[in-house]
Every structure is written in C-alpha cells, then in structure tokens.
N, C-alpha and C. Protein backbone atom coordinates (compact mmCIF):
# COMPACT_ATOMS: atom_id res chain seq x y z
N UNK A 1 0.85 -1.17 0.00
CA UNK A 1 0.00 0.00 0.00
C UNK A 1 0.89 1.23 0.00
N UNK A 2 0.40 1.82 -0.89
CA UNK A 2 1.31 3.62 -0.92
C UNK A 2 0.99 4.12 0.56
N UNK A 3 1.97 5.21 0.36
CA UNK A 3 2.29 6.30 1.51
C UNK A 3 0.74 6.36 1.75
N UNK A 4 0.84 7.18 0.91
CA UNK A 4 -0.78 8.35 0.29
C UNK A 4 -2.24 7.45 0.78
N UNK A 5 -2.41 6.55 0.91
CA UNK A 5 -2.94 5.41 1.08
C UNK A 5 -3.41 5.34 2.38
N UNK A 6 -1.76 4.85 3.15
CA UNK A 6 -2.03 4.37 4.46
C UNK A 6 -2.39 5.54 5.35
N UNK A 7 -1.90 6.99 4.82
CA UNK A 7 -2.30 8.06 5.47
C UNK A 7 -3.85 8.40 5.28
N UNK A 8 -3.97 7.95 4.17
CA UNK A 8 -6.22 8.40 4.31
C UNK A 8 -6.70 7.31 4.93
N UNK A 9 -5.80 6.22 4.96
CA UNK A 9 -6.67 4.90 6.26
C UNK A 9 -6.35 5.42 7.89
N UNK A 10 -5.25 6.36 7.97
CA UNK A 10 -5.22 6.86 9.16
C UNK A 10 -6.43 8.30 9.50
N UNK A 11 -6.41 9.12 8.34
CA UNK A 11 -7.20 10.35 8.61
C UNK A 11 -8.92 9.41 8.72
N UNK A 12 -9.12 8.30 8.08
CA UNK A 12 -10.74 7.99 8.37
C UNK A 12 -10.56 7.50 9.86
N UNK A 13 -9.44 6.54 10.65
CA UNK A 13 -9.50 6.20 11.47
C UNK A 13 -9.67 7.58 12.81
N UNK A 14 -8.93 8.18 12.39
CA UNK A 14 -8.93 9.52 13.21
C UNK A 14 -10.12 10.12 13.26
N UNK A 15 -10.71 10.19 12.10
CA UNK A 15 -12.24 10.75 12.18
C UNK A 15 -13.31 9.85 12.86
N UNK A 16 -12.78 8.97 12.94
CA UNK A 16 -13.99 7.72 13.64
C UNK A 16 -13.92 8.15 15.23
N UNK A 17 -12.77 8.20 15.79
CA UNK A 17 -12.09 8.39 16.84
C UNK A 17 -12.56 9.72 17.61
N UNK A 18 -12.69 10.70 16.83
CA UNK A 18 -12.92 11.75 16.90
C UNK A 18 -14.48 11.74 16.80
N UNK A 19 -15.32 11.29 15.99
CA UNK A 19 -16.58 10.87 16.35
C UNK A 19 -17.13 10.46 17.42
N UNK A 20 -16.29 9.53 18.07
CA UNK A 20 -16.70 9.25 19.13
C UNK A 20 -16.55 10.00 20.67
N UNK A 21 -15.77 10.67 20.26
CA UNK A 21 -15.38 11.62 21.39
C UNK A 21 -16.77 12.75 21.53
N UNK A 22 -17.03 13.00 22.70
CA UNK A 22 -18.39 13.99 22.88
C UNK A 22 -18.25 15.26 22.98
N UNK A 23 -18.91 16.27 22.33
CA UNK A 23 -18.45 17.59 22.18
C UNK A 23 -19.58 18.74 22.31
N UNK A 24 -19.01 19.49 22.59
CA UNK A 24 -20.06 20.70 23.13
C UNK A 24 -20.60 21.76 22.06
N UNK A 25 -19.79 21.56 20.37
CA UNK A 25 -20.35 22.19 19.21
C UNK A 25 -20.50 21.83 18.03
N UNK A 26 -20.59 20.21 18.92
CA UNK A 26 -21.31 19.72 17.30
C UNK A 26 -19.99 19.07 16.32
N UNK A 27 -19.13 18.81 16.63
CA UNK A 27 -17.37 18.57 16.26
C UNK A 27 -17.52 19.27 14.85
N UNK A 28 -18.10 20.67 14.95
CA UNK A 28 -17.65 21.37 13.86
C UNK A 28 -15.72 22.22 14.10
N UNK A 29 -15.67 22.35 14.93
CA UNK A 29 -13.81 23.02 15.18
C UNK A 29 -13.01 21.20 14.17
N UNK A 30 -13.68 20.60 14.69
CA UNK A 30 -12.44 19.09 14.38
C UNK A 30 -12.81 19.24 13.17
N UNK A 31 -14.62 18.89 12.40
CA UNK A 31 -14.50 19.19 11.12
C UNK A 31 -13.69 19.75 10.55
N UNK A 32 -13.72 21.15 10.32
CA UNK A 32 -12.34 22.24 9.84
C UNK A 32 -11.46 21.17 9.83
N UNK A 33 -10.89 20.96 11.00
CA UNK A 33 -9.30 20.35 10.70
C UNK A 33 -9.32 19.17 9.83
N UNK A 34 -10.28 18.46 9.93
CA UNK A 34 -10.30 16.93 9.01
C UNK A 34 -10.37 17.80 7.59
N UNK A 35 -11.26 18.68 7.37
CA UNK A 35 -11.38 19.58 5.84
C UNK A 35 -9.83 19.83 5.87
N UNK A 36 -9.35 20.34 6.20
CA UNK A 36 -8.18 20.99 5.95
C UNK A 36 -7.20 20.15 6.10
N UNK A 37 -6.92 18.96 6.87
CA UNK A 37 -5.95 17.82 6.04
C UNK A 37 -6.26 16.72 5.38
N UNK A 38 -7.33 16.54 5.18
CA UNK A 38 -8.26 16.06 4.06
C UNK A 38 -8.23 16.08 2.43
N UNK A 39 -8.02 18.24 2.05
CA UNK A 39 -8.14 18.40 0.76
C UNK A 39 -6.09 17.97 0.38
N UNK A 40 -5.53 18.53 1.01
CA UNK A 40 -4.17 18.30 0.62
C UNK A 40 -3.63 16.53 0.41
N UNK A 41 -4.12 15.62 1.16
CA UNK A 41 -4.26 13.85 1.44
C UNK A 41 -4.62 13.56 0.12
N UNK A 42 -5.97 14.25 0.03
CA UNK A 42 -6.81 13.67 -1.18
C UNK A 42 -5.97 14.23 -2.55
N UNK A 43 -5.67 15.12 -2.72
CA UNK A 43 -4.65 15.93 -3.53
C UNK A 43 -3.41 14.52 -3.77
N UNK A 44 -2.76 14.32 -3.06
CA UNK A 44 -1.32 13.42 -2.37
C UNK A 44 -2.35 11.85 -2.95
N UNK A 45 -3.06 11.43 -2.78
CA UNK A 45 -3.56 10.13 -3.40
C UNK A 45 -4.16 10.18 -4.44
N UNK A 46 -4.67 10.86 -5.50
CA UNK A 46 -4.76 11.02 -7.02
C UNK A 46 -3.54 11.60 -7.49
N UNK A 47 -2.16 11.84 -7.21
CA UNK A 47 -0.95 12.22 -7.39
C UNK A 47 -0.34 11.06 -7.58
N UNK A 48 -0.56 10.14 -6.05
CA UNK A 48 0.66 8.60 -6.25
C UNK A 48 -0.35 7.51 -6.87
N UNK A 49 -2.11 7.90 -7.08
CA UNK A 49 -2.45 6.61 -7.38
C UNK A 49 -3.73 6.64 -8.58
N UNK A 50 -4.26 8.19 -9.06
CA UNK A 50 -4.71 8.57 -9.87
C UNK A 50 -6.09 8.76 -9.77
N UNK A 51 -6.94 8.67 -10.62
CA UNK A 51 -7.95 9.72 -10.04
C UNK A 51 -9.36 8.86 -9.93
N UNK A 52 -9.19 7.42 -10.19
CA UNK A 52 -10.23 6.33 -9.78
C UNK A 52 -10.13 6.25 -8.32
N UNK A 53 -8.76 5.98 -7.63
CA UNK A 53 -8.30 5.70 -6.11
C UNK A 53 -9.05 6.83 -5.02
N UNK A 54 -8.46 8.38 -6.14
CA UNK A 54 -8.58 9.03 -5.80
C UNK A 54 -10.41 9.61 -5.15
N UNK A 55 -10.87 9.48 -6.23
CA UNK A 55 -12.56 9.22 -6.34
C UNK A 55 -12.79 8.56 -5.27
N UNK A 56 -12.33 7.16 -4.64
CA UNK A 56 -13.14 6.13 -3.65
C UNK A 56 -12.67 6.84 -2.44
N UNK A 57 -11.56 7.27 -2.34
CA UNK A 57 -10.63 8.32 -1.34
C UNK A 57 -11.82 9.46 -0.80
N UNK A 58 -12.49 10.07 -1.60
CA UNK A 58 -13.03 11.46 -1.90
C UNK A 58 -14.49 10.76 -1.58
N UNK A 59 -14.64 9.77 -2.07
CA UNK A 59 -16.61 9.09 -1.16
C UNK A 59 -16.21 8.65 -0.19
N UNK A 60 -15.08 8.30 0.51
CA UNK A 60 -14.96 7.73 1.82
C UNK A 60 -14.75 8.88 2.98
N UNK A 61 -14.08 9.82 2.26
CA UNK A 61 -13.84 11.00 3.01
C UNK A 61 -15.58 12.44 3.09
N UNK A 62 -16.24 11.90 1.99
CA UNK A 62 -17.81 12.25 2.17
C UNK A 62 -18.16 11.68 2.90
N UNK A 63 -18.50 10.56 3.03
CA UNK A 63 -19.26 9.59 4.29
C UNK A 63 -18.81 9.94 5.39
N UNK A 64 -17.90 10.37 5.70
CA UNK A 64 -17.11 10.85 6.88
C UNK A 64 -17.90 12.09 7.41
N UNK A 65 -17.46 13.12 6.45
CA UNK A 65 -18.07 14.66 6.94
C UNK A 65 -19.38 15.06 5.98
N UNK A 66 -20.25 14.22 6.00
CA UNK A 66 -21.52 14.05 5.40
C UNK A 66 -22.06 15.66 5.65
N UNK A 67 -22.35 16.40 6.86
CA UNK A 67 -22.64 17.46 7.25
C UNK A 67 -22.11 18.28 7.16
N UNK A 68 -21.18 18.41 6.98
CA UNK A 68 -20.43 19.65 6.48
C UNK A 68 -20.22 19.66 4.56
N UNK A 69 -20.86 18.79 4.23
CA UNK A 69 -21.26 18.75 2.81
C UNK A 69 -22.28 19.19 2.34
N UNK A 70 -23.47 18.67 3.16
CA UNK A 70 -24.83 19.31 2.60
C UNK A 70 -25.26 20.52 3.49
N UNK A 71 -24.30 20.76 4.22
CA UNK A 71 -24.66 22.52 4.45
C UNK A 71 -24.03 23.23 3.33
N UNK A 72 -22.74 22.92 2.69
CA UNK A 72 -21.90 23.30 1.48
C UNK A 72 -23.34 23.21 0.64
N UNK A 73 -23.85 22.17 0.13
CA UNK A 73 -24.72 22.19 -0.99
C UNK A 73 -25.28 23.09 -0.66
N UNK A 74 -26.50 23.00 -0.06
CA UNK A 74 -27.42 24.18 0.72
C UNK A 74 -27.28 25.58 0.10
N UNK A 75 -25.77 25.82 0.73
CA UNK A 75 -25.16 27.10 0.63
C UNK A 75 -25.22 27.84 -0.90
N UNK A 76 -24.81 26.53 -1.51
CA UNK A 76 -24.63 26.88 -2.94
C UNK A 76 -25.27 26.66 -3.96
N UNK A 77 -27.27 26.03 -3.57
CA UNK A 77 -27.87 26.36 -4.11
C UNK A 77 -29.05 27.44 -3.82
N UNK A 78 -28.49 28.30 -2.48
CA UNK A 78 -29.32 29.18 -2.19
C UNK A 78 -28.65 30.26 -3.09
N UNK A 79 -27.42 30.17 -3.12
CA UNK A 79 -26.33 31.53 -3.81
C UNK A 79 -27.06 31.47 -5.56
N UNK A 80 -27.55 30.19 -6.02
CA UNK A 80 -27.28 30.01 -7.17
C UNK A 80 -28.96 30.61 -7.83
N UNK A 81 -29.91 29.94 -6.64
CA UNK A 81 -31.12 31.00 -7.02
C UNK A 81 -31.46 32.09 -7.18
C-alpha cells in the first residue's frame, strides 16, 4: 500500500475516533481540521495513485463529513437561485 494510502486509512480512522469523542459544538472546530488535512491527502492520493483511487478516497472521506457537505450544498444552491 502507498504512503498516500495508508495516510487516508489513518485520517478515516482519526475521524472515527474523533466521532466518538463527545463535544459541546457539534465537532464542527475538528470538522475544519479533518477539511483541511483532508483536501491536501486527497490531492497526495490522485498524485501517487490517480484519479479512480482518488474518487473512492473522496466518497470515503464524504461519508465521513456528510454534514459539512450538505450545508456546502445548501449554501450553494441558495447563492445560485
């Protein structure tokens, strides 16, 4: 298994981890951080493994932060009406 790889099997494990931990706003602060070493990972595994890997990388990492996605949609089909 690539670098690039074993590091997005660590960032989902971390997010599981972090799921489970109980929080007082909703683990939107941790969100952010999973977004933000998330897009650069996902970047780093369609680089070493191309952009099919990359794709299953990018739905596994949706299933993850499901909610901070469809507030994104939301957002951007209220902007778009």
């Amino acid at each position: 298994m690539s670098l690039s790889l074993t590091l997005a099997c660590l960032w989902v494990v971390t997010a599981a981890v972090i799921a489970l931990i109980p929080s007082r706003r909703s683990h939107w602060p941790q969100a952010y951080v999973l977004i933000a070493l998330g897009l650069p990972l996902l970047v780093f595994v369609v680089y070493e493994n191309g952009i099919w890997v990359g794709l299953l990388v990018f739905l596994a990492g949706a299933s993850v932060l499901r909610w901070p996605l469809i507030y994104l949609w939301r957002w951007v089909r209220r902007i778009v009406q």
